[in-house]
N, C-alpha and C. Protein backbone atom coordinates (compact mmCIF):
# COMPACT_ATOMS: atom_id res chain seq x y z
N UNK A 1 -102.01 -59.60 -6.88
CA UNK A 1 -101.85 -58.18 -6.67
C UNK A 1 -102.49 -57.81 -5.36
N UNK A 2 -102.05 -56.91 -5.01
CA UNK A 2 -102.30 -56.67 -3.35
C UNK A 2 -103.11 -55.11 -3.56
N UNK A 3 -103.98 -54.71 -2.50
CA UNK A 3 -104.22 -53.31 -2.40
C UNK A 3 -103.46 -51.96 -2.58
N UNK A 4 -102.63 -52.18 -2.08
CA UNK A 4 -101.22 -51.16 -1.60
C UNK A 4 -100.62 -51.14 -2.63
N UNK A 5 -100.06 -52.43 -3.82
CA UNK A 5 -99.17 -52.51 -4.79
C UNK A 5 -100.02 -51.59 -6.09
N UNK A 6 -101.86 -51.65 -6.01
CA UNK A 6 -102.49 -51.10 -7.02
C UNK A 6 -102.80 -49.56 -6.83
N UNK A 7 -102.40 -49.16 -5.13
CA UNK A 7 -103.11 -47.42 -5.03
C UNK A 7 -101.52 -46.86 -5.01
N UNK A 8 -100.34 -47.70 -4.91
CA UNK A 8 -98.97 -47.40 -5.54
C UNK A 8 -99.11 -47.02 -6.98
N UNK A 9 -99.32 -48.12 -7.65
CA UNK A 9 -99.24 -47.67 -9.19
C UNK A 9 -100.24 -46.98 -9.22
N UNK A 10 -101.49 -46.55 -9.21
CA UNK A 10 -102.53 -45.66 -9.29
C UNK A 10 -101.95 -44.10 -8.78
N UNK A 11 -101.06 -43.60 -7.93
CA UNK A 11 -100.89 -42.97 -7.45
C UNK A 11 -99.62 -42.53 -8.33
N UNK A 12 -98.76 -43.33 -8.87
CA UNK A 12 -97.46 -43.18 -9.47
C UNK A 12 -98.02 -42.39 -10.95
N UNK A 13 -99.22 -42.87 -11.33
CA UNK A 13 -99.77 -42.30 -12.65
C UNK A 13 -100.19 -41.42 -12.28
N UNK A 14 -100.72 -40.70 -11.47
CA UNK A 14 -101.67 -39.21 -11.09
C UNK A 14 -101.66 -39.27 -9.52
N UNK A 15 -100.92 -37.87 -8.93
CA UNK A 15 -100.88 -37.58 -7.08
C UNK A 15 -102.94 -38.01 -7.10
N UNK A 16 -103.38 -38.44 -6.31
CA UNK A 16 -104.83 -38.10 -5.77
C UNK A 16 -105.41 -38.35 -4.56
N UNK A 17 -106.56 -37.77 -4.73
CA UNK A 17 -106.84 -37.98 -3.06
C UNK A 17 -107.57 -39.46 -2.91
N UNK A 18 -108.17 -39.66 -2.03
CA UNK A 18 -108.72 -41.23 -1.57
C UNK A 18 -110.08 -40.96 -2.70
N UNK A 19 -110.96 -39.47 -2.81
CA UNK A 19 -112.24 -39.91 -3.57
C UNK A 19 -111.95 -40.16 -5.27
N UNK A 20 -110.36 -39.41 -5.38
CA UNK A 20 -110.57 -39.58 -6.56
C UNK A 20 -110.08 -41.12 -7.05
N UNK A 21 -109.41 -41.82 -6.23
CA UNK A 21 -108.47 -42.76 -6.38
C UNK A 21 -109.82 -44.10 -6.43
N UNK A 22 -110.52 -43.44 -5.19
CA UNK A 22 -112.25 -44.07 -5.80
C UNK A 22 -112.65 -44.52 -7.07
N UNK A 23 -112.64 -43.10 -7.76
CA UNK A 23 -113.04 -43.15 -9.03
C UNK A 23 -112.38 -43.45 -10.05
N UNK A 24 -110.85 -43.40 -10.19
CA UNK A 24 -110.39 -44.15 -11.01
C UNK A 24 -110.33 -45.77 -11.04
N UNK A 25 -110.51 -46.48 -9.54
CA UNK A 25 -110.70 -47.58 -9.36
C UNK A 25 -112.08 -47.81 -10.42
N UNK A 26 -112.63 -47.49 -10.17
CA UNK A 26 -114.19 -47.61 -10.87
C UNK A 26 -114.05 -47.67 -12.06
N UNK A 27 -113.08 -46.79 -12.88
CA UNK A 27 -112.88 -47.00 -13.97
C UNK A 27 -111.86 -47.17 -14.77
N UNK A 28 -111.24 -47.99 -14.06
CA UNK A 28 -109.99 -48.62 -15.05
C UNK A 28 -109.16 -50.04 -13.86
N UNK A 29 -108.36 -50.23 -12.74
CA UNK A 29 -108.07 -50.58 -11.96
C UNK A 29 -109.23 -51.65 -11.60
N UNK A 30 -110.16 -51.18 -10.74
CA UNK A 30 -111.46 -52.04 -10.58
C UNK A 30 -111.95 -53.19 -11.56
N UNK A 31 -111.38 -53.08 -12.69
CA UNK A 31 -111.96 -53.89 -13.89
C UNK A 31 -111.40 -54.77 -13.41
N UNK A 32 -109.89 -55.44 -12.79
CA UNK A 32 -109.17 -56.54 -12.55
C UNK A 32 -108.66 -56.17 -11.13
N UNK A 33 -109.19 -54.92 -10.14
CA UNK A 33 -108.54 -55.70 -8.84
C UNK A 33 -109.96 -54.00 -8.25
N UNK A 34 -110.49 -54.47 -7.27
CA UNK A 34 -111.53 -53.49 -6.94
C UNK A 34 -111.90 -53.47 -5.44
N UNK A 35 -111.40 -52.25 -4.90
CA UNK A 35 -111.56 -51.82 -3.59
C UNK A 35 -112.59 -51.20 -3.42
N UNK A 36 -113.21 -50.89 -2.09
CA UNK A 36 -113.86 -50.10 -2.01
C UNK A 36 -113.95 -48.70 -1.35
N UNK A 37 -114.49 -47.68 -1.25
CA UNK A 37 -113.75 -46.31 -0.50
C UNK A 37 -113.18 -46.74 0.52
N UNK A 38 -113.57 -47.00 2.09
CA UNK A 38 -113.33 -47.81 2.67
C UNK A 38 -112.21 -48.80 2.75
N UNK A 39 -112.03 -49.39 1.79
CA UNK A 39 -110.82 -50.06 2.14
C UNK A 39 -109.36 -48.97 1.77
N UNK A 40 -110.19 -48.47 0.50
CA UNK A 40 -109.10 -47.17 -0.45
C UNK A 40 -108.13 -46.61 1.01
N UNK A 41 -109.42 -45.90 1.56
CA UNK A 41 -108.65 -44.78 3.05
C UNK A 41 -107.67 -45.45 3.99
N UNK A 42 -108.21 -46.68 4.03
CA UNK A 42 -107.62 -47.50 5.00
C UNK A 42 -106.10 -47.52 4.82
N UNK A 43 -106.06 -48.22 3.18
CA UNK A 43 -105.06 -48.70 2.82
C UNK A 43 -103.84 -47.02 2.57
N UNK A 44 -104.55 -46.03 2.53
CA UNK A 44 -104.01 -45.04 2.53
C UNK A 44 -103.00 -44.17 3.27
N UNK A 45 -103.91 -44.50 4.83
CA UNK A 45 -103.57 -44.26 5.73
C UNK A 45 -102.19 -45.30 5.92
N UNK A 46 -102.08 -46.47 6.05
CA UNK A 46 -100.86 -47.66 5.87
C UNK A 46 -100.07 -47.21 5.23
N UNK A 47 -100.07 -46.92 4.40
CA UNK A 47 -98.71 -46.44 3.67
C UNK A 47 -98.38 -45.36 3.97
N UNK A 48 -99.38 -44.07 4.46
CA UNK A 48 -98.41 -43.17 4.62
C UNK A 48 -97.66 -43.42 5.89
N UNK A 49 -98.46 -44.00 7.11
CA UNK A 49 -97.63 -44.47 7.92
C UNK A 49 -96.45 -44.86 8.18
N UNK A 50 -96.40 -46.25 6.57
CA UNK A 50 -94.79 -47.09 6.31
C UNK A 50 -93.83 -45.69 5.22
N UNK A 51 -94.44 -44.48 5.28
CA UNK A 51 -93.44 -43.94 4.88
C UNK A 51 -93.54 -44.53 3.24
N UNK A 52 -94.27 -44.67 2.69
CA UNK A 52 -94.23 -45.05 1.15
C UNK A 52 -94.60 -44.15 0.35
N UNK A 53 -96.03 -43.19 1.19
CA UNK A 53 -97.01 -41.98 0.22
C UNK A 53 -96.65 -41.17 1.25
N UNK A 54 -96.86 -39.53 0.60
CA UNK A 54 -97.13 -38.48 1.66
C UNK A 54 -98.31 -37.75 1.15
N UNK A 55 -99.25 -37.19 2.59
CA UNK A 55 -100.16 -36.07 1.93
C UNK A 55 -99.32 -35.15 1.08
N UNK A 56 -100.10 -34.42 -0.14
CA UNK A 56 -99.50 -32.94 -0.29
C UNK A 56 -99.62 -32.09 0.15
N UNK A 57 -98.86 -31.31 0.20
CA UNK A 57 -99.35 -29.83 0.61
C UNK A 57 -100.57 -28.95 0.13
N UNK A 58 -100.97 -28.95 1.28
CA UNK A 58 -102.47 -27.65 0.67
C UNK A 58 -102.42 -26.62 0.91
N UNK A 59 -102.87 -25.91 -0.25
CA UNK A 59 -102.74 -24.84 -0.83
C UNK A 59 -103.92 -23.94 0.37
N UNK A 60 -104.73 -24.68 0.58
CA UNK A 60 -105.43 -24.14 1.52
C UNK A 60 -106.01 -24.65 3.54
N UNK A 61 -106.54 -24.16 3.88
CA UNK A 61 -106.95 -24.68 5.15
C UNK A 61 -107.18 -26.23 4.93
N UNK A 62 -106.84 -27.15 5.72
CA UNK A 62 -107.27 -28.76 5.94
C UNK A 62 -108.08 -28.79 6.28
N UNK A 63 -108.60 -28.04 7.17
CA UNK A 63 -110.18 -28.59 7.28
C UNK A 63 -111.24 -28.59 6.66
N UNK A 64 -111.48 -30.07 6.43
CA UNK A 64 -112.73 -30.33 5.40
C UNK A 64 -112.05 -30.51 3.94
N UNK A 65 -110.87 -29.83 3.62
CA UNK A 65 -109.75 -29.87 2.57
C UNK A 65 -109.69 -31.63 2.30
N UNK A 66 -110.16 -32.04 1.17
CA UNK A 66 -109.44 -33.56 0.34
C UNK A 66 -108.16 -33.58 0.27
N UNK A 67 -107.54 -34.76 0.81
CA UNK A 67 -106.05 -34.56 0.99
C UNK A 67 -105.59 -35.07 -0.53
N UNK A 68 -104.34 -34.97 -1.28
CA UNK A 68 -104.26 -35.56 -2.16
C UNK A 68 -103.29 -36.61 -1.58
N UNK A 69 -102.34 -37.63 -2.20
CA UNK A 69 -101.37 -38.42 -1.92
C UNK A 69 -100.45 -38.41 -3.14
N UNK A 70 -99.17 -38.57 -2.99
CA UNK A 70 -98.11 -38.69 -4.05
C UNK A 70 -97.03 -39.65 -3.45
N UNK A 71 -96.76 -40.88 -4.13
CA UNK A 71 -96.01 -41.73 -3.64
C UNK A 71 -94.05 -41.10 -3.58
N UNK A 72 -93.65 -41.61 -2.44
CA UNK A 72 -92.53 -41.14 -1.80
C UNK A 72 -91.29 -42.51 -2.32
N UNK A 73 -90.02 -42.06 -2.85
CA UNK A 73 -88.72 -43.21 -3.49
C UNK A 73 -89.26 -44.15 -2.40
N UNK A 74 -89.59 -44.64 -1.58
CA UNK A 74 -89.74 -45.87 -0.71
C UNK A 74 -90.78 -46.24 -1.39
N UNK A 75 -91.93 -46.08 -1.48
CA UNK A 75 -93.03 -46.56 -2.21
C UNK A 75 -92.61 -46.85 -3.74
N UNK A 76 -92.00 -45.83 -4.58
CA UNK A 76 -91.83 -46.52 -5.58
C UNK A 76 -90.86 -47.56 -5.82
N UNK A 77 -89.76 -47.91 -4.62
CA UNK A 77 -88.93 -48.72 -4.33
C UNK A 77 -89.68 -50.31 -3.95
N UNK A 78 -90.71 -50.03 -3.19
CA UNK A 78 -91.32 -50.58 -2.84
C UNK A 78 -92.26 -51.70 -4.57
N UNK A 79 -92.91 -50.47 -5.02
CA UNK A 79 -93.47 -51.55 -6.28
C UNK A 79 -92.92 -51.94 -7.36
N UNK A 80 -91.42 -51.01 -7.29
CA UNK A 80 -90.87 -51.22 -8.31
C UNK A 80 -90.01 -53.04 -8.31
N UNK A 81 -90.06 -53.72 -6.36
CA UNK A 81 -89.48 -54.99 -5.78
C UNK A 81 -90.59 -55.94 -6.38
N UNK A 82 -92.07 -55.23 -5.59
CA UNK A 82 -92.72 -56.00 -6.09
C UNK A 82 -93.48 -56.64 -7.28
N UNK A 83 -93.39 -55.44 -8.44
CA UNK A 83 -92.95 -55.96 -10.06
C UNK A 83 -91.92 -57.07 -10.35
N UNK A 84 -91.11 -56.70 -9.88
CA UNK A 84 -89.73 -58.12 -10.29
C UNK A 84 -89.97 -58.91 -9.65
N UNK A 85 -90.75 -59.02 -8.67
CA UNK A 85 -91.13 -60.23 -8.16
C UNK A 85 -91.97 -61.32 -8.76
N UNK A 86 -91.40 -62.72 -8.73
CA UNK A 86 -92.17 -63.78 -9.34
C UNK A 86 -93.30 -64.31 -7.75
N UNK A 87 -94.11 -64.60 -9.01
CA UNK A 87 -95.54 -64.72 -7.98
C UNK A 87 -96.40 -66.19 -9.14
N UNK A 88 -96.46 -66.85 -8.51
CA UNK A 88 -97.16 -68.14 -8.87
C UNK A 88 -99.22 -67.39 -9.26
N UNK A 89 -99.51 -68.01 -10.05
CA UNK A 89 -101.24 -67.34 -10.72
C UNK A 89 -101.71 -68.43 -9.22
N UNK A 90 -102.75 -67.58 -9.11
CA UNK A 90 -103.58 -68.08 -7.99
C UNK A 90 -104.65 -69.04 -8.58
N UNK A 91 -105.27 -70.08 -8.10
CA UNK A 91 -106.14 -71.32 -8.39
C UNK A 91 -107.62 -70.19 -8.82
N UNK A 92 -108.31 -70.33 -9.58
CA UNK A 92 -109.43 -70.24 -10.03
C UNK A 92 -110.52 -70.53 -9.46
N UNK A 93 -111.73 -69.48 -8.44
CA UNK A 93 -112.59 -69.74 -7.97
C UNK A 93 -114.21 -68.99 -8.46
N UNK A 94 -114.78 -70.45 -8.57
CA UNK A 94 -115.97 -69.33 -9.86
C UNK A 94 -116.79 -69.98 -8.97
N UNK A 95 -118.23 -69.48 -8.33
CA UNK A 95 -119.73 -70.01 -8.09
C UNK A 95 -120.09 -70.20 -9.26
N UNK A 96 -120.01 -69.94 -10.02
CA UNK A 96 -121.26 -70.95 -11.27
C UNK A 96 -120.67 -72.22 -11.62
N UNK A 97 -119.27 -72.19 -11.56
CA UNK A 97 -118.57 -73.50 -12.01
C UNK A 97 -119.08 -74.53 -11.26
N UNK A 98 -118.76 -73.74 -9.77
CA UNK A 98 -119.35 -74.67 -8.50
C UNK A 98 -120.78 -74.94 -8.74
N UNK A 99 -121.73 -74.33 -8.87
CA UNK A 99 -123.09 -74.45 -9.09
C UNK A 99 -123.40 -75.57 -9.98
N UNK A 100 -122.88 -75.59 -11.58
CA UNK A 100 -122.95 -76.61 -12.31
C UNK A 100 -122.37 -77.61 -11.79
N UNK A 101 -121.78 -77.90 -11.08
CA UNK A 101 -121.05 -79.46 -10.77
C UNK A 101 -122.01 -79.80 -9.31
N UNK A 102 -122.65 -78.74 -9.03
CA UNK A 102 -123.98 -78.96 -7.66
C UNK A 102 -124.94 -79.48 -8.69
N UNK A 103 -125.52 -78.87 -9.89
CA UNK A 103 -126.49 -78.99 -10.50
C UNK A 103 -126.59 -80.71 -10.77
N UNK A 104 -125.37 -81.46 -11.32
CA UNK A 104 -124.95 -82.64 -11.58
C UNK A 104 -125.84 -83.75 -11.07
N UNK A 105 -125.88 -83.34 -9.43
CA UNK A 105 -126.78 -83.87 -8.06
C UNK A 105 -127.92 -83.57 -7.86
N UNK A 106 -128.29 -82.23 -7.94
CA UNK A 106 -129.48 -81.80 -7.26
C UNK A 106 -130.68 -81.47 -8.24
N UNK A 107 -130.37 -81.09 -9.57
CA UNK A 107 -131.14 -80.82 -11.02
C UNK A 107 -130.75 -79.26 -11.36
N UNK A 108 -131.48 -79.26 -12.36
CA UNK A 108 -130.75 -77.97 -13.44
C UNK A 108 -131.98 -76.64 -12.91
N UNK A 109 -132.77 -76.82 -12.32
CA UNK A 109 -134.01 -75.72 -12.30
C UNK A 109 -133.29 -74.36 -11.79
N UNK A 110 -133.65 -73.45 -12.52
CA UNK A 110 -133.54 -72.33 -12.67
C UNK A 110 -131.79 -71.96 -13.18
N UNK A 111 -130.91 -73.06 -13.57
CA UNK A 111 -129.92 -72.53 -14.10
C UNK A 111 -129.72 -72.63 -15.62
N UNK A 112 -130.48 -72.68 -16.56
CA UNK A 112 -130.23 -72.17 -18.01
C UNK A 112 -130.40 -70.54 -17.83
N UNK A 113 -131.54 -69.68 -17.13
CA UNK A 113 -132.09 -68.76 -17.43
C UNK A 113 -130.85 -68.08 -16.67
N UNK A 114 -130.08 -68.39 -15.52
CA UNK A 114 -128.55 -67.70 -15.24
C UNK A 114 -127.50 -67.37 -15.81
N UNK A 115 -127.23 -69.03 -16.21
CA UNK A 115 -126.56 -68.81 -17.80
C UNK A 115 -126.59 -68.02 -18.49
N UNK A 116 -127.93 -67.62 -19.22
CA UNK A 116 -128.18 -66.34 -19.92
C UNK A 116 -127.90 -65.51 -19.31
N UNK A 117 -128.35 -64.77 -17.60
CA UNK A 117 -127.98 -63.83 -17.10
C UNK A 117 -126.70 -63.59 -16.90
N UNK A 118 -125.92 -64.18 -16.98
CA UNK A 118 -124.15 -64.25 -17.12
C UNK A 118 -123.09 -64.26 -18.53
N UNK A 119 -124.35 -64.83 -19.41
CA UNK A 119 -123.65 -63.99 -20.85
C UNK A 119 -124.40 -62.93 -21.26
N UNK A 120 -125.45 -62.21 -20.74
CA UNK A 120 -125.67 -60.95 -21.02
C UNK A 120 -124.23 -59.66 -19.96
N UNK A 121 -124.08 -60.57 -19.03
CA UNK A 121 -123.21 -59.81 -18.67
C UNK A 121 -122.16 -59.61 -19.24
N UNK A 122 -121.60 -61.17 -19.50
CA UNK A 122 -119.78 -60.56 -19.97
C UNK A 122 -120.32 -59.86 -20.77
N UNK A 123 -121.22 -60.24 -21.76
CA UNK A 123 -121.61 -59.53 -23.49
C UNK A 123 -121.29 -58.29 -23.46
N UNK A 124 -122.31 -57.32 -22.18
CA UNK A 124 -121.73 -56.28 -21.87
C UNK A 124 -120.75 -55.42 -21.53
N UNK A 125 -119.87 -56.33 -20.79
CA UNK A 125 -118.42 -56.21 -20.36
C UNK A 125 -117.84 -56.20 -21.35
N UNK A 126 -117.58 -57.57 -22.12
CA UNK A 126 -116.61 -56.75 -23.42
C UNK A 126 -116.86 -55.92 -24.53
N UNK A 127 -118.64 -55.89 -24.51
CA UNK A 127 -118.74 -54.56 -25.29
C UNK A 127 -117.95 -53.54 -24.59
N UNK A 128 -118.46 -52.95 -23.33
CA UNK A 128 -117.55 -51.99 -22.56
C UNK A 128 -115.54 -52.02 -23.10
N UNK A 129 -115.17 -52.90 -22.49
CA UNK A 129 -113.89 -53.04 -22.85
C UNK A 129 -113.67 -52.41 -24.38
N UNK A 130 -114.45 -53.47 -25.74
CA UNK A 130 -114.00 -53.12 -26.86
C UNK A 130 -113.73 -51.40 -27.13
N UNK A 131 -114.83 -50.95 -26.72
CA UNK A 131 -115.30 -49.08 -26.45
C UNK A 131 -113.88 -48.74 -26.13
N UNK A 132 -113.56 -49.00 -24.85
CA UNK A 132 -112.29 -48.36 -24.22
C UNK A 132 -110.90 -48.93 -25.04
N UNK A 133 -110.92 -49.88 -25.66
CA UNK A 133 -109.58 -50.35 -26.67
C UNK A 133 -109.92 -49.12 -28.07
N UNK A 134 -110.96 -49.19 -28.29
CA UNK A 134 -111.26 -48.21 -29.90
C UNK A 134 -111.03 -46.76 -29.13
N UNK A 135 -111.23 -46.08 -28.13
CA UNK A 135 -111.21 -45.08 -27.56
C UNK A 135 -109.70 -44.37 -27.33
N UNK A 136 -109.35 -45.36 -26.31
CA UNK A 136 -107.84 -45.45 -25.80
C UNK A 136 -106.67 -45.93 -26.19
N UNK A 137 -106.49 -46.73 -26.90
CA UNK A 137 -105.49 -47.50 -28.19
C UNK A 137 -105.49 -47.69 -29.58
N UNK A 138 -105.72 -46.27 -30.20
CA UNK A 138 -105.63 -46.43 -31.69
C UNK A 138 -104.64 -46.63 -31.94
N UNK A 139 -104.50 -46.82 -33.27
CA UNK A 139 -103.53 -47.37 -33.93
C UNK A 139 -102.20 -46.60 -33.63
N UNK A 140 -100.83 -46.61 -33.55
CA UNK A 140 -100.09 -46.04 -33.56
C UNK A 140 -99.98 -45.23 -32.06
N UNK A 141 -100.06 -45.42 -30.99
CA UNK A 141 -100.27 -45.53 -29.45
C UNK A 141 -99.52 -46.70 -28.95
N UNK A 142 -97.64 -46.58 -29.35
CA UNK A 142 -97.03 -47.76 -28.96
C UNK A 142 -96.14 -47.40 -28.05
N UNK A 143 -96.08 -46.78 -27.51
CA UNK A 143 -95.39 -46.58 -26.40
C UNK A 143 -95.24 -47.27 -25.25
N UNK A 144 -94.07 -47.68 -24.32
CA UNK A 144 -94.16 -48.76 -23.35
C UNK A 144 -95.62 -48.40 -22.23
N UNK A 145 -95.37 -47.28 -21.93
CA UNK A 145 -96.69 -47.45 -20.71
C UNK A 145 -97.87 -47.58 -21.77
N UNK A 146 -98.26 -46.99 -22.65
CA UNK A 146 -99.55 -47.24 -23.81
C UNK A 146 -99.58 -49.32 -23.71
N UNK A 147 -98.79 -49.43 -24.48
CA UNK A 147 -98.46 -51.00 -25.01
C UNK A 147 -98.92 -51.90 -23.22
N UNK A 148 -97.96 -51.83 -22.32
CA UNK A 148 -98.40 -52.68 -21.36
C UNK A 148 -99.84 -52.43 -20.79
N UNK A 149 -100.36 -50.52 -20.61
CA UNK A 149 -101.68 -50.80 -20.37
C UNK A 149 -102.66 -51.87 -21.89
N UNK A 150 -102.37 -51.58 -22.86
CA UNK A 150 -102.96 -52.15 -23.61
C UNK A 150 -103.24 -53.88 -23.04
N UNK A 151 -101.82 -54.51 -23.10
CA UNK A 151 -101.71 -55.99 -22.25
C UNK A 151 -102.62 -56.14 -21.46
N UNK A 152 -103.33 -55.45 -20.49
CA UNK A 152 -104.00 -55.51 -19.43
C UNK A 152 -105.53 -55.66 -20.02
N UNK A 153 -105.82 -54.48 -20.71
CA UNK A 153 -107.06 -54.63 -21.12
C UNK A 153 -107.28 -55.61 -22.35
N UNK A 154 -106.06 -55.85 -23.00
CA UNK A 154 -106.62 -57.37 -23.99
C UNK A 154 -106.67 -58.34 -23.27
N UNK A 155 -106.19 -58.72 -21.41
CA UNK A 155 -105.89 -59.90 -20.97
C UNK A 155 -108.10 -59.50 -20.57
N UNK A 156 -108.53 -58.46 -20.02
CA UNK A 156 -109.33 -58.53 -20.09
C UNK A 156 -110.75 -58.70 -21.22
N UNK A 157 -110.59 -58.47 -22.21
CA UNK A 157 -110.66 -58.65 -23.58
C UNK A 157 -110.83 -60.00 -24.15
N UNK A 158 -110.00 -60.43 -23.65
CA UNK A 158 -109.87 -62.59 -24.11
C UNK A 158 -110.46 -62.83 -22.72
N UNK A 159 -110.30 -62.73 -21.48
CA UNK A 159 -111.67 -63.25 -20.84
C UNK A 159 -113.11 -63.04 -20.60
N UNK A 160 -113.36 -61.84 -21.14
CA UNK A 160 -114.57 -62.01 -21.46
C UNK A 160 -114.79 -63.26 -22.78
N UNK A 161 -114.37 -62.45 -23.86
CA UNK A 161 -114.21 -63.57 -25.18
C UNK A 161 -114.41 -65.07 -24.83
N UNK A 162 -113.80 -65.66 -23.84
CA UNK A 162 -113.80 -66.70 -23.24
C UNK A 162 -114.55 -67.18 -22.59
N UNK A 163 -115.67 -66.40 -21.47
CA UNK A 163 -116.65 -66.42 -20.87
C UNK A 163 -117.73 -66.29 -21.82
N UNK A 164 -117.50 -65.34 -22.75
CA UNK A 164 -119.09 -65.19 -24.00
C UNK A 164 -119.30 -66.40 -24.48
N UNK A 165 -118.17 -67.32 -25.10
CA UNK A 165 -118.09 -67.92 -26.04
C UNK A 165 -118.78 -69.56 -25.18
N UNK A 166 -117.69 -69.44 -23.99
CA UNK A 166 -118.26 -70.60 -23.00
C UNK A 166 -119.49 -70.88 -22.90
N UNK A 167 -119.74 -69.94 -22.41
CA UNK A 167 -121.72 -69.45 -21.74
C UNK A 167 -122.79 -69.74 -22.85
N UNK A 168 -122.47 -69.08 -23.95
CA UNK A 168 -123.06 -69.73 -25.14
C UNK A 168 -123.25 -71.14 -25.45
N UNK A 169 -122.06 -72.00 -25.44
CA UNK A 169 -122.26 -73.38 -25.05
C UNK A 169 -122.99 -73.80 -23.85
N UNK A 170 -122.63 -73.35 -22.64
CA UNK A 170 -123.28 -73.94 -21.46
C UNK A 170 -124.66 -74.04 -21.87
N UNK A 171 -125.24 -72.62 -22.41
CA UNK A 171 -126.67 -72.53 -22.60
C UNK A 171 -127.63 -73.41 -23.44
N UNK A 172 -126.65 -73.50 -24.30
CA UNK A 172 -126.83 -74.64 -25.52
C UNK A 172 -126.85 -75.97 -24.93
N UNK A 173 -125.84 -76.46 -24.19
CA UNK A 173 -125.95 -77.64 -24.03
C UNK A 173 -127.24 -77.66 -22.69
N UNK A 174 -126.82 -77.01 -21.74
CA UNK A 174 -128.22 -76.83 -20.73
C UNK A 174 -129.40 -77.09 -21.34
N UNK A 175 -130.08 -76.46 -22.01
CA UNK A 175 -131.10 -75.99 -22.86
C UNK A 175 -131.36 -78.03 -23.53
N UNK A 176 -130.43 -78.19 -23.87
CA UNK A 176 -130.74 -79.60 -23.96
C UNK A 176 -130.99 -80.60 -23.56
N UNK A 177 -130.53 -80.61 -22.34
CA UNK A 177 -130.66 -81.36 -21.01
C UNK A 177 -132.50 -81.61 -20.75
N UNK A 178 -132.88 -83.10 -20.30
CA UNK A 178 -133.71 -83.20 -20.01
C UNK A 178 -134.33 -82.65 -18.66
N UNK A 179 -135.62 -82.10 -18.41
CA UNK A 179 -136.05 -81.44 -17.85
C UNK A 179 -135.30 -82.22 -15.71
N UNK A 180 -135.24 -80.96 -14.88
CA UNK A 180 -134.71 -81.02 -13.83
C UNK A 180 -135.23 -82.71 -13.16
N UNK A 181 -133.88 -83.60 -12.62
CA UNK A 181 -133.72 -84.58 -12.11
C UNK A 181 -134.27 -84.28 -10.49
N UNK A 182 -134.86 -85.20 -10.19
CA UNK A 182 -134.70 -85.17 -8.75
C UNK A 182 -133.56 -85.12 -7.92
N UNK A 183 -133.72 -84.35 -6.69
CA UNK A 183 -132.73 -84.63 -5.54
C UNK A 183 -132.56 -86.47 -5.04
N UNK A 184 -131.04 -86.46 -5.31
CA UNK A 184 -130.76 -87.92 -4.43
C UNK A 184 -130.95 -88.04 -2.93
């Protein structure tokens, strides 16, 4: 997923301006693809350029005025190509994975107590998530846009699940490991 393809669909669900488009990144979008203001404006400015978004009209003076944005038939032409488009999953890049296969060589010191610091995280994360599935998808909320956002947040949902469950082992088996090896 690209910048432009996510403040498209972000924009296709609600016209907004760059701070608010901020803040919905923060809370929903950001969970699986996360810009920052900064890049938000940037990428803003680009499209209206390519003719994809336009400012709206304000109701009042521009100056100092938050612009909003509302995507233009080219833009939704635009994500509607790059939806049907097949796209190969990108290779998997984790530092802790990397770290443990460093650890292998160099010794384990100070990585059980990370471990832990990384399943207190997901822990938290999919507590978070579960909140927003009991919140946002009760029962009977089947509707196509309901149902595919749902997809999104169970794909997030099973990786945490996946990371909790992992990490728990790592820790376990870490935790067993005889005390840190010397450097070769």
């Amino acid at each position: 997923m690209s910048l432009p393809h996510a403040i498209l669909t972000a924009l296709l669900e609600k016209p907004s301006s760059g701070l608010e488009l901020t803040r919905r990144f923060d809370r929903s979008i950001g969970y699986f693809w996360s810009a920052t203001h900064q890049q938000i404006y940037r990428e803003l400015g680009k499209l209206e350029a390519d003719g994809l978004i336009r400012a709206l009209p304000s109701q009042q003076p521009a100056r100092g005025q938050k612009k909003s944005y509302e995507v233009l038939p080219a833009g939704r032409a635009e994500l509607a190509r790059w939806t049907a488009a097949s796209q190969d999953p990108k290779p998997h890049r984790d530092t802790l994975l990397l770290r443990l296969r460093a650890a292998a060589v160099v010794g384990t010191a100070g990585l059980e107590a990370d471990l832990r610091r990384h399943l207190e995280l997901h822990e938290r994360q999919l507590a978070e998530y579960r909140e927003i599935e009991k919140r946002d998808f009760p029962p009977g909320r089947d509707g196509t846009e309901d149902r595919l956002r749902h997809l999104v947040l169970r794909a997030g949902i099973d990786l945490e699940t996946f990371w909790t469950q992992w990490l728990r082992r790592a820790v376990a088996d870490v935790a067993e490991l005889p005390g840190p090896e010397p450097t070769r």
